[in-house]
Structures are given as structure tokens and as C-alpha cells.
N, C-alpha and C. Protein backbone atom coordinates (compact mmCIF):
# COMPACT_ATOMS: atom_id res chain seq x y z
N UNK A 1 -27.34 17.89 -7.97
CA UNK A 1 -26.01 17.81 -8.53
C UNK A 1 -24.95 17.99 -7.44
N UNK A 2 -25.00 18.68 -6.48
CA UNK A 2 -23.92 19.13 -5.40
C UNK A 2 -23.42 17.97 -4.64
N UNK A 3 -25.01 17.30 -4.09
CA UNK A 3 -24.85 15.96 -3.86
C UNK A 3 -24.25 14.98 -3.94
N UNK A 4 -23.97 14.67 -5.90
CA UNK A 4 -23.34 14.30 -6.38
C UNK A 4 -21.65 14.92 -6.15
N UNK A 5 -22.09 15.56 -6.75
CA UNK A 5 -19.80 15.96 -6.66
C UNK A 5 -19.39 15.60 -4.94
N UNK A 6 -20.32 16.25 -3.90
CA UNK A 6 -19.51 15.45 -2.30
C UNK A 6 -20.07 14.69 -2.21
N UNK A 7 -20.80 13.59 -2.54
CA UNK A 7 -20.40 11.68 -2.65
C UNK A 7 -19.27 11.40 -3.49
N UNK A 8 -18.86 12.02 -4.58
CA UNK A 8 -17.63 11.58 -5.62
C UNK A 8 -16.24 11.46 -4.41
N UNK A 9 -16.44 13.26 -3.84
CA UNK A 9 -15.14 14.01 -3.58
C UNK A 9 -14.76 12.82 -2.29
N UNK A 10 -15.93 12.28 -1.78
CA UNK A 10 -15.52 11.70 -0.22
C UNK A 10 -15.43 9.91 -1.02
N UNK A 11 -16.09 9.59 -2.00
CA UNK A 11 -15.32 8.12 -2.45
C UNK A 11 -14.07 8.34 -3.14
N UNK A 12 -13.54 9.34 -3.37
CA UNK A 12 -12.31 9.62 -4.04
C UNK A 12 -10.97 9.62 -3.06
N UNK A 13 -11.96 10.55 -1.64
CA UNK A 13 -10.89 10.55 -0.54
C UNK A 13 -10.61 8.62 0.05
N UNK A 14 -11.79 8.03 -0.16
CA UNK A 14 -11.96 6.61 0.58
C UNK A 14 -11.17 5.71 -0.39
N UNK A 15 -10.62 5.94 -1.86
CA UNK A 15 -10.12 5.35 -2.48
C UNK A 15 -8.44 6.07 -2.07
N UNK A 16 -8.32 6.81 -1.83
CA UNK A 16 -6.60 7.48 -1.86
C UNK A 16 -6.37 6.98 -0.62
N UNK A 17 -7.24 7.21 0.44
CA UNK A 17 -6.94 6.36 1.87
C UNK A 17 -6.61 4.98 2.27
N UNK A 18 -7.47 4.02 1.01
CA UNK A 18 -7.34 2.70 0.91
C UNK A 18 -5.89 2.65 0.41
N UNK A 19 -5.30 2.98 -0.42
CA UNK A 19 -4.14 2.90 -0.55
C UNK A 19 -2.67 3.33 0.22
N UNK A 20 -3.33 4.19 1.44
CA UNK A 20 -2.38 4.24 2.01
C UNK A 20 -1.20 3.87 3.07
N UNK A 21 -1.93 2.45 3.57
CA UNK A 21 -1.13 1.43 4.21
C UNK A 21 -0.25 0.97 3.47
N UNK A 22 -0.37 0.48 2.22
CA UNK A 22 0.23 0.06 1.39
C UNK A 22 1.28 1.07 0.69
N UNK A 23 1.34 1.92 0.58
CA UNK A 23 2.08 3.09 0.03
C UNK A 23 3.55 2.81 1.24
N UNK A 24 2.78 3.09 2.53
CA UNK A 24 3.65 3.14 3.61
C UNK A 24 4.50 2.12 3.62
N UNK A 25 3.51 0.96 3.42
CA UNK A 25 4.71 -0.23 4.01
C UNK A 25 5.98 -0.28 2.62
N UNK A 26 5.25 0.54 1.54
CA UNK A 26 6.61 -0.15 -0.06
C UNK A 26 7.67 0.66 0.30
N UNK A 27 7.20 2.22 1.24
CA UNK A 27 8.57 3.06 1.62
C UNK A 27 9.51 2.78 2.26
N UNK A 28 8.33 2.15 3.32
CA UNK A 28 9.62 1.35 4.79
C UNK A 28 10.25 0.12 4.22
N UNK A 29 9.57 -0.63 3.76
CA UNK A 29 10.81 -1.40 3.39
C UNK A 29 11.61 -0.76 2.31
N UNK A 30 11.66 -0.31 1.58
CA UNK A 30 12.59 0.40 0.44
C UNK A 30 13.89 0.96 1.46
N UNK A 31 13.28 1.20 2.42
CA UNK A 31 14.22 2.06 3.16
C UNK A 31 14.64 1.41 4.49
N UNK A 32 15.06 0.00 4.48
CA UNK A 32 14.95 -0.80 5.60
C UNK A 32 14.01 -0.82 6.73
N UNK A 33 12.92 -1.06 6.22
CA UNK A 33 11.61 -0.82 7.03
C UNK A 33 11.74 -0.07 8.08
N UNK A 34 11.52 1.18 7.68
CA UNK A 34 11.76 2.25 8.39
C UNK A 34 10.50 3.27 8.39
N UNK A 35 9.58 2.48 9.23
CA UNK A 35 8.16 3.10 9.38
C UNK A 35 7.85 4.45 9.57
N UNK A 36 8.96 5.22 10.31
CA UNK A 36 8.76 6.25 10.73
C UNK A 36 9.06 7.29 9.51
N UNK A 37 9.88 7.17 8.39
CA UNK A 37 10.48 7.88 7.59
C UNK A 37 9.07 7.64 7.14
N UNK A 38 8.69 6.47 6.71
CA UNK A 38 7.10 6.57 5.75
C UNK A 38 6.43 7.33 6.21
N UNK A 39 6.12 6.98 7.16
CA UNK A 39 4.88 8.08 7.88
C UNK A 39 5.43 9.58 7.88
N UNK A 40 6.46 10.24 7.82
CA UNK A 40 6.54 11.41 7.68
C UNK A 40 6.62 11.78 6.40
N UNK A 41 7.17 10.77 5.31
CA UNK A 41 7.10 11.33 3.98
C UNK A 41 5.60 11.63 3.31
N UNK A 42 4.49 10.64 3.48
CA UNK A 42 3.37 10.92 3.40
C UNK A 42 2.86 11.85 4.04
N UNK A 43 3.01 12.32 5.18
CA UNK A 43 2.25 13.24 5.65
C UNK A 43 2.76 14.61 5.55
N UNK A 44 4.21 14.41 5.25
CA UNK A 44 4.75 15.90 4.44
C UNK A 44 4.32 16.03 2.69
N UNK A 45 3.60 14.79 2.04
CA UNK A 45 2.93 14.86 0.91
C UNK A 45 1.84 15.78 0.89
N UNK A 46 0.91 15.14 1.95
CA UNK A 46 -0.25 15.77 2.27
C UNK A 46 -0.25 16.66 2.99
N UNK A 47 0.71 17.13 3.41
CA UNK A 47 0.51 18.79 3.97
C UNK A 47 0.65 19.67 3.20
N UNK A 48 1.79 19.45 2.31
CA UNK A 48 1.95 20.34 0.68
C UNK A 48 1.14 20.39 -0.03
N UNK A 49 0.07 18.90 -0.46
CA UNK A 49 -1.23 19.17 -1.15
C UNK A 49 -2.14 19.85 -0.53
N UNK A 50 -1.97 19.61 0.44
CA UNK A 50 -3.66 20.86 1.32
C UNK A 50 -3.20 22.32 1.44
N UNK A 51 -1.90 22.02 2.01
CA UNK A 51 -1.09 23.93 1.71
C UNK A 51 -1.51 24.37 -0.29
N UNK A 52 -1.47 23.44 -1.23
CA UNK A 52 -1.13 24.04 -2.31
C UNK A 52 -3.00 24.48 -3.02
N UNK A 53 -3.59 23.34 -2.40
CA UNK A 53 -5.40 23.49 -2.42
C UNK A 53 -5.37 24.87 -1.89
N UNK A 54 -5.38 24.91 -0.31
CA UNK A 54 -5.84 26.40 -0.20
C UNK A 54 -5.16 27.04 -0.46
N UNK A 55 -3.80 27.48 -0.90
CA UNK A 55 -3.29 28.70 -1.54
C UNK A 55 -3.95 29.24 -3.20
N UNK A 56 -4.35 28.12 -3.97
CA UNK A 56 -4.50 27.93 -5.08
C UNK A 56 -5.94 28.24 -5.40
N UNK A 57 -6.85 27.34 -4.38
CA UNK A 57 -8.04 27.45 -4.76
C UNK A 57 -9.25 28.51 -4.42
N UNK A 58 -10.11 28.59 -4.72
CA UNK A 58 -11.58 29.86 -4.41
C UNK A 58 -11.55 30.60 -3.87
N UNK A 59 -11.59 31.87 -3.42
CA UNK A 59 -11.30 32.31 -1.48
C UNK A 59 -12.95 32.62 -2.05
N UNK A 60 -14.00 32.84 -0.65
CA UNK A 60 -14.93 33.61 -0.52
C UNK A 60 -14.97 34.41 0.29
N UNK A 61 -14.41 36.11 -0.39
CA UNK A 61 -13.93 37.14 0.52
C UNK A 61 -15.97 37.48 0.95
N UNK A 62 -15.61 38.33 2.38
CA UNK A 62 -16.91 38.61 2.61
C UNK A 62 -18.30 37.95 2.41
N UNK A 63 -18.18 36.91 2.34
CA UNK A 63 -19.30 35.86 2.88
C UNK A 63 -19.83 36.09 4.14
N UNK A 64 -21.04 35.71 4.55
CA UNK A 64 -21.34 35.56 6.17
C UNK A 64 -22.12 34.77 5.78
N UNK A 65 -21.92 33.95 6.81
CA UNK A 65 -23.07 32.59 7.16
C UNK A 65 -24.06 33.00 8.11
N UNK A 66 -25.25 32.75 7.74
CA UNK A 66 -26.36 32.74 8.29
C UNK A 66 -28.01 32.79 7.77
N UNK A 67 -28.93 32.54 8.16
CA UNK A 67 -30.01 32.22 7.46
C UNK A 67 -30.68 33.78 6.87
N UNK A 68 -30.66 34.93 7.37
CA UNK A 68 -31.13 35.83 6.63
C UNK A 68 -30.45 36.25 5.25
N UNK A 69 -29.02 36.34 5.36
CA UNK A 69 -28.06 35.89 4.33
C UNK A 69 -28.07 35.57 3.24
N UNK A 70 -28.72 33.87 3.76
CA UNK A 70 -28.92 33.25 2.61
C UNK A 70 -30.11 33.49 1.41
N UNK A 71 -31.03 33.87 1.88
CA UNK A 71 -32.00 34.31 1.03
C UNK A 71 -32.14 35.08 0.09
N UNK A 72 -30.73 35.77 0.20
CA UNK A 72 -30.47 37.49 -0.51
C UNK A 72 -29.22 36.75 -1.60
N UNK A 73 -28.58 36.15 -1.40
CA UNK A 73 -27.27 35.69 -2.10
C UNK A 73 -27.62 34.72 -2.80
N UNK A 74 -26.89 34.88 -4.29
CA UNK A 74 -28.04 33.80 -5.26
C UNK A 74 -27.09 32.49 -4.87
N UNK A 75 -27.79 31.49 -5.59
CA UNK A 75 -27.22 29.77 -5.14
C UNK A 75 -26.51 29.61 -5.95
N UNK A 76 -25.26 28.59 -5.70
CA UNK A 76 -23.89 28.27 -5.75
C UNK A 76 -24.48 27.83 -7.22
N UNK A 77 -23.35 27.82 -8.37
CA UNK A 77 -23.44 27.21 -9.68
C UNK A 77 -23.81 27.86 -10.41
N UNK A 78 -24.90 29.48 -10.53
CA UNK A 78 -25.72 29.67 -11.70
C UNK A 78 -27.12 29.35 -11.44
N UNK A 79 -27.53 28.27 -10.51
CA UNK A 79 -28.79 27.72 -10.50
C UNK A 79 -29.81 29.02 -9.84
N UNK A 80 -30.79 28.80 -10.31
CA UNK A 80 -31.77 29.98 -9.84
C UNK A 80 -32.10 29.49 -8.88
N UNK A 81 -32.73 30.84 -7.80
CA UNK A 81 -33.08 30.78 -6.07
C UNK A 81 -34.18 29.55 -5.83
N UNK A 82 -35.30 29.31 -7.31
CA UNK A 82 -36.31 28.79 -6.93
C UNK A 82 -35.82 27.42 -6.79
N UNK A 83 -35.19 26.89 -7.84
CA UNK A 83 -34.94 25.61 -8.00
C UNK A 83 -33.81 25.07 -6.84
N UNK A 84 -33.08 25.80 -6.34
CA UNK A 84 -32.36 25.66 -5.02
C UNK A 84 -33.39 25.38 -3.61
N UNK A 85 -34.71 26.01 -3.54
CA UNK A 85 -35.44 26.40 -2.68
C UNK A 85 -36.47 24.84 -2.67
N UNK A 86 -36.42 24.29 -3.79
CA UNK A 86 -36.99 22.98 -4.42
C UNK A 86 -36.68 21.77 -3.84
């Protein structure tokens, strides 16, 4: 299943990206093709969405990464250790 959701999350990013030449060019011309205003309005879009993701979303206080770690800390979702281990 995890699999699934980051193949979704990264064709989701490949679909918002495809659109973004096109986004750019309807600004600049709107605005006497003024490429540079596009390119900063989008990328002040997407700095506010990634600022508002991590302010907003999960924290994992006290985590540590590493393989002894992992064995002791149950698996992401609910799913039991064995079927993770599978």
C-alpha cells in the first residue's frame, strides 16, 4: 500500500508540473509578457504551499533513524511488524 500512495504522490507532482509552463506563459502575457513577474508569482505560490505543508502537517518528535531502531518501533499505518517484515 505505501508503494502505492508515493507512485500517486509523485504522478500527482508530474501532473501539477506539466502544467506549469503553461500557467507561466497565461501570467506573462496577462501582464505584458512579463516572464519574470510569472516566475516569481509561482514560486512565491509554492513556497507558501510547502511553508503551509510543514507548518501544518505530522512532526515526528524523537524519531531516530537507524536499523536497530527499527525493529523495536511498530510499522507506519497500524500494520503489524510481521507483515511489514513480509
Amino acid at each position: 500500500m505505501w508503494t502505492m500512495q508515493v507512485f500517486f504522490v509523485c504522478q500527482l507532482g508530474n501532473l501539477l508540473a506539466s502544467a506549469n509552463a503553461t500557467i507561466q506563459a497565461g501570467i506573462a502575457e496577462a501582464h505584458g509578457n512579463d516572464y519574470s513577474l510569472a516566475l516569481a508569482l509561482v514560486v512565491g505560490i509554492v513556497a507558501v504551499v510547502i511553508a503551509a505543508l510543514a507548518a501544518f502537517g505530522p512532526e515526528a518528535k524523537g524519531v531516530r533513524f537507524g536499523r536497530a531502531e527499527a525493529a523495536e518501533m511498530p510499522p507506519p499505518h497500524g500494520g503489524s511488524a510481521a507483515a511489514s517484515a513480509a
